[in-house]
PDB file of N, CA and C in Angstrom:
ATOM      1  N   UNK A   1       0.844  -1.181   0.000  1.00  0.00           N
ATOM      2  CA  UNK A   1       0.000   0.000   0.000  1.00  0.00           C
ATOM      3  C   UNK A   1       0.882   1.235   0.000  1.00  0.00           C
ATOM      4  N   UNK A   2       0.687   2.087  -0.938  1.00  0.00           N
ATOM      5  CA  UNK A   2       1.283   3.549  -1.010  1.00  0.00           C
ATOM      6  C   UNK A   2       1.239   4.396  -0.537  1.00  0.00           C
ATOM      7  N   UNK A   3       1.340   5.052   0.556  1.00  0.00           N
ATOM      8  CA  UNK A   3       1.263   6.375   1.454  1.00  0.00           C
ATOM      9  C   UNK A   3       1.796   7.207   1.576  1.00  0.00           C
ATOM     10  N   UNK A   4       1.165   8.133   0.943  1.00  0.00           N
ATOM     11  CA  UNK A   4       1.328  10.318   1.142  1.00  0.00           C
ATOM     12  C   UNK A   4       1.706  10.516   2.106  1.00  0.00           C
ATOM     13  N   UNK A   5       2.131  11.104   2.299  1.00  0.00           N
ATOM     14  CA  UNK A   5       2.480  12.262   3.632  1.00  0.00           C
ATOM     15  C   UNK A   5       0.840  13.147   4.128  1.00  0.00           C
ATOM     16  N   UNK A   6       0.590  13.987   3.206  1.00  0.00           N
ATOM     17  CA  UNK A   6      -0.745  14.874   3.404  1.00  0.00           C
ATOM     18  C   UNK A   6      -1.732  14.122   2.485  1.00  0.00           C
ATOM     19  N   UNK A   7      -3.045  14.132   3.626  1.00  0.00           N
ATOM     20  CA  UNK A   7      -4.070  13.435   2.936  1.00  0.00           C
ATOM     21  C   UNK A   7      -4.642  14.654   1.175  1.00  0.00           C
ATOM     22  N   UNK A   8      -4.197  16.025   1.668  1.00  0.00           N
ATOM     23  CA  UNK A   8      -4.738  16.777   0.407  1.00  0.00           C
ATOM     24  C   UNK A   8      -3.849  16.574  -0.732  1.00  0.00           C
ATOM     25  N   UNK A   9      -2.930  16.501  -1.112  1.00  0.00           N
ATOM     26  CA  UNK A   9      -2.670  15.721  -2.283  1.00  0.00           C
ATOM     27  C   UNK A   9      -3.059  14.422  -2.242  1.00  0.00           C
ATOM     28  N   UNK A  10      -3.338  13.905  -1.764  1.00  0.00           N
ATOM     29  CA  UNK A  10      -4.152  12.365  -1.946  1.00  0.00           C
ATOM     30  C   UNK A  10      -5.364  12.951  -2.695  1.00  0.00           C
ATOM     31  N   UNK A  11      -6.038  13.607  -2.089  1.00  0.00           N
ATOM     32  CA  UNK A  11      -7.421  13.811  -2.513  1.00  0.00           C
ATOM     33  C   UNK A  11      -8.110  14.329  -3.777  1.00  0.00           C
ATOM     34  N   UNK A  12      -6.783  15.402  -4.316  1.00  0.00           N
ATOM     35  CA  UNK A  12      -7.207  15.895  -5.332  1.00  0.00           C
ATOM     36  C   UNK A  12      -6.696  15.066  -6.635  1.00  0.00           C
ATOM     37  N   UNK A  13      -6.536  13.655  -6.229  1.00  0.00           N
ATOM     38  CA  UNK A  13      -6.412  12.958  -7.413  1.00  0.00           C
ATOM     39  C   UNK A  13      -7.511  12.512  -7.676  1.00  0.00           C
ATOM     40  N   UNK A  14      -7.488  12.122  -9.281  1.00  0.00           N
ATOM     41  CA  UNK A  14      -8.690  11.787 -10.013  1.00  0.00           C
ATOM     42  C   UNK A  14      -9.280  10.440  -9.830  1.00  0.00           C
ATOM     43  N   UNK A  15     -10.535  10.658  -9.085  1.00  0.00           N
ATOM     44  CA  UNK A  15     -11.404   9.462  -8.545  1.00  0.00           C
ATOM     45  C   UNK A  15     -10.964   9.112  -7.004  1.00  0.00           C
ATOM     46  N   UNK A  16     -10.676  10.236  -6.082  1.00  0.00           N
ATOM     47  CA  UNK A  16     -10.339   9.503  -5.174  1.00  0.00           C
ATOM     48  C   UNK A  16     -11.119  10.151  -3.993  1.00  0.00           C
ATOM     49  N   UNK A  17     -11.461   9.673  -3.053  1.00  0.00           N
ATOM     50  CA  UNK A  17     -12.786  10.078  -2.276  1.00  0.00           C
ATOM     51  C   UNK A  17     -12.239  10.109  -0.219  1.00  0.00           C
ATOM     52  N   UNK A  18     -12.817  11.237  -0.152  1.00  0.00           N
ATOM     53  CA  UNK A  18     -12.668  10.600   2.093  1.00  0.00           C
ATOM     54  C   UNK A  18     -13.593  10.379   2.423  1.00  0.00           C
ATOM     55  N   UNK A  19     -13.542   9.273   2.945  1.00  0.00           N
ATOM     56  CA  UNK A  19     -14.435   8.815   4.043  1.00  0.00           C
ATOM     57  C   UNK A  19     -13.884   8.897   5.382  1.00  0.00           C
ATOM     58  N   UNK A  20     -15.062   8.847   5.945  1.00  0.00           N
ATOM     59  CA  UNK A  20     -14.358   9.129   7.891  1.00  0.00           C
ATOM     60  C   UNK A  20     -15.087   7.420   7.974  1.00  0.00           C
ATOM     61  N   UNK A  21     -14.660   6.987   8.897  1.00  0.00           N
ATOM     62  CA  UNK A  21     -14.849   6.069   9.338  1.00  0.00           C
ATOM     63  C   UNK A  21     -14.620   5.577  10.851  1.00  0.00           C
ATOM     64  N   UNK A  22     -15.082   5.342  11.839  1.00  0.00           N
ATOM     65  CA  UNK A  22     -14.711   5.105  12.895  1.00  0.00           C
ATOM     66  C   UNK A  22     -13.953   6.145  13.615  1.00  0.00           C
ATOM     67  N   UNK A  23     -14.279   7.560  13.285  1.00  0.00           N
ATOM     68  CA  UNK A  23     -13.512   8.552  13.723  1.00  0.00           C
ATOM     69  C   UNK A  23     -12.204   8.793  12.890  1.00  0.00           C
ATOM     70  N   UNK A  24     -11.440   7.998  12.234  1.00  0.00           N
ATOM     71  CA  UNK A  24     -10.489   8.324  11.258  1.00  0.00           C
ATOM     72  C   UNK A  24     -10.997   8.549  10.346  1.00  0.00           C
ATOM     73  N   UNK A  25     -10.092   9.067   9.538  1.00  0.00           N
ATOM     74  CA  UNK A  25     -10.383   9.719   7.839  1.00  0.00           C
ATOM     75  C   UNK A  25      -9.549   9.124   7.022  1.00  0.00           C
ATOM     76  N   UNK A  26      -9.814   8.807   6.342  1.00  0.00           N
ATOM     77  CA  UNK A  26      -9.469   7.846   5.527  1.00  0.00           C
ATOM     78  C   UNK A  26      -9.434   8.328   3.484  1.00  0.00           C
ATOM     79  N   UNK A  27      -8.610   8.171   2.782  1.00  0.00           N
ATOM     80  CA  UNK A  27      -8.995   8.341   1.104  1.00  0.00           C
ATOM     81  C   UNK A  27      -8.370   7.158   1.040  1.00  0.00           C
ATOM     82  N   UNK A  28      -9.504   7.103   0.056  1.00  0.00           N
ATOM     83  CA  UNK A  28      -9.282   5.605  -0.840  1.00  0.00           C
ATOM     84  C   UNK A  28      -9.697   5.971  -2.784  1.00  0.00           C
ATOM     85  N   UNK A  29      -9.086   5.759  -3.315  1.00  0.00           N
ATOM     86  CA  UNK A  29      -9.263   5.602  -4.335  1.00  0.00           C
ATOM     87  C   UNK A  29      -9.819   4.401  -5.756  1.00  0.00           C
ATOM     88  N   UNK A  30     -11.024   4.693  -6.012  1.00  0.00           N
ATOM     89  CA  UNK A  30     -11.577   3.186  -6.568  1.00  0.00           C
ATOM     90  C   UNK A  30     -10.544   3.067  -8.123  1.00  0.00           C
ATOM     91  N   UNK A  31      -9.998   4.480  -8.868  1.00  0.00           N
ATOM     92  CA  UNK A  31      -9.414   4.208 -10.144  1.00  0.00           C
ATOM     93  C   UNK A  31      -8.022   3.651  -9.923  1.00  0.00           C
ATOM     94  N   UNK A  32      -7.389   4.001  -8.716  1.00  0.00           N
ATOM     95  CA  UNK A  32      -5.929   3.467  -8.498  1.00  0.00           C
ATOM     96  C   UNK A  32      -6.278   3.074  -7.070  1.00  0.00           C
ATOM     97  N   UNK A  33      -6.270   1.527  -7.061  1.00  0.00           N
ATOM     98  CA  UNK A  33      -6.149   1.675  -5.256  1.00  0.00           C
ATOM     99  C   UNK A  33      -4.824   1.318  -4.639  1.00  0.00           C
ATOM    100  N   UNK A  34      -4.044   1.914  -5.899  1.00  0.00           N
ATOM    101  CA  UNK A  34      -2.605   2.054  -4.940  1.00  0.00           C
ATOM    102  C   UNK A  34      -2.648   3.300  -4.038  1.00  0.00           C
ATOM    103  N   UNK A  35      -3.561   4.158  -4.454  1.00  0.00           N
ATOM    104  CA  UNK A  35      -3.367   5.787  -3.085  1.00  0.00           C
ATOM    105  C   UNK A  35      -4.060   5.287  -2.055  1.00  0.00           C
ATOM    106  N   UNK A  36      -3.885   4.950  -1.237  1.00  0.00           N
ATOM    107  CA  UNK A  36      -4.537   5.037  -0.243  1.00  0.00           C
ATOM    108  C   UNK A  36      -4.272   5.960   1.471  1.00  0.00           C
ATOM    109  N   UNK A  37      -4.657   6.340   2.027  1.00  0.00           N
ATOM    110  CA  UNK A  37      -4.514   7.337   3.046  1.00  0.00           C
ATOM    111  C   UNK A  37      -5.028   6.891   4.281  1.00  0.00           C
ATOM    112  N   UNK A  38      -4.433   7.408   5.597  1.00  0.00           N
ATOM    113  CA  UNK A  38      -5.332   7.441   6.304  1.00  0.00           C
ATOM    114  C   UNK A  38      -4.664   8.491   7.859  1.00  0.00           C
ATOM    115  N   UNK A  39      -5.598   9.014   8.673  1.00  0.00           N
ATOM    116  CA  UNK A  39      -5.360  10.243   9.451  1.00  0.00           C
ATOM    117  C   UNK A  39      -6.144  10.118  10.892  1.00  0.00           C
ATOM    118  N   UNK A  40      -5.270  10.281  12.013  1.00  0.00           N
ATOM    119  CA  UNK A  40      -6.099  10.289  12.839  1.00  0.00           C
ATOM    120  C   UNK A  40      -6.494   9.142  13.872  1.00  0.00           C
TER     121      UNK A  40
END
């Protein structure tokens, strides 16, 4: 799994979405799910 430093360049890639989940925040991307993120 591939991990950013800052979830906002994660985010402003194309097709890639946050969800919070369980109190964390989380991006996941359905077109590459090599980005994946998570915060918190």
């Amino acid at each position: 799994m591939k991990v950013k430093a800052s979830l906002k360049s994660l985010k402003n890639r194309p097709g890639s979405q946050v969800v919070r989940r369980r109190g964390r925040v989380y991006v996941i991307n359905k077109h590459n799910p090599r980005f994946k993120a998570r915060q918190g």
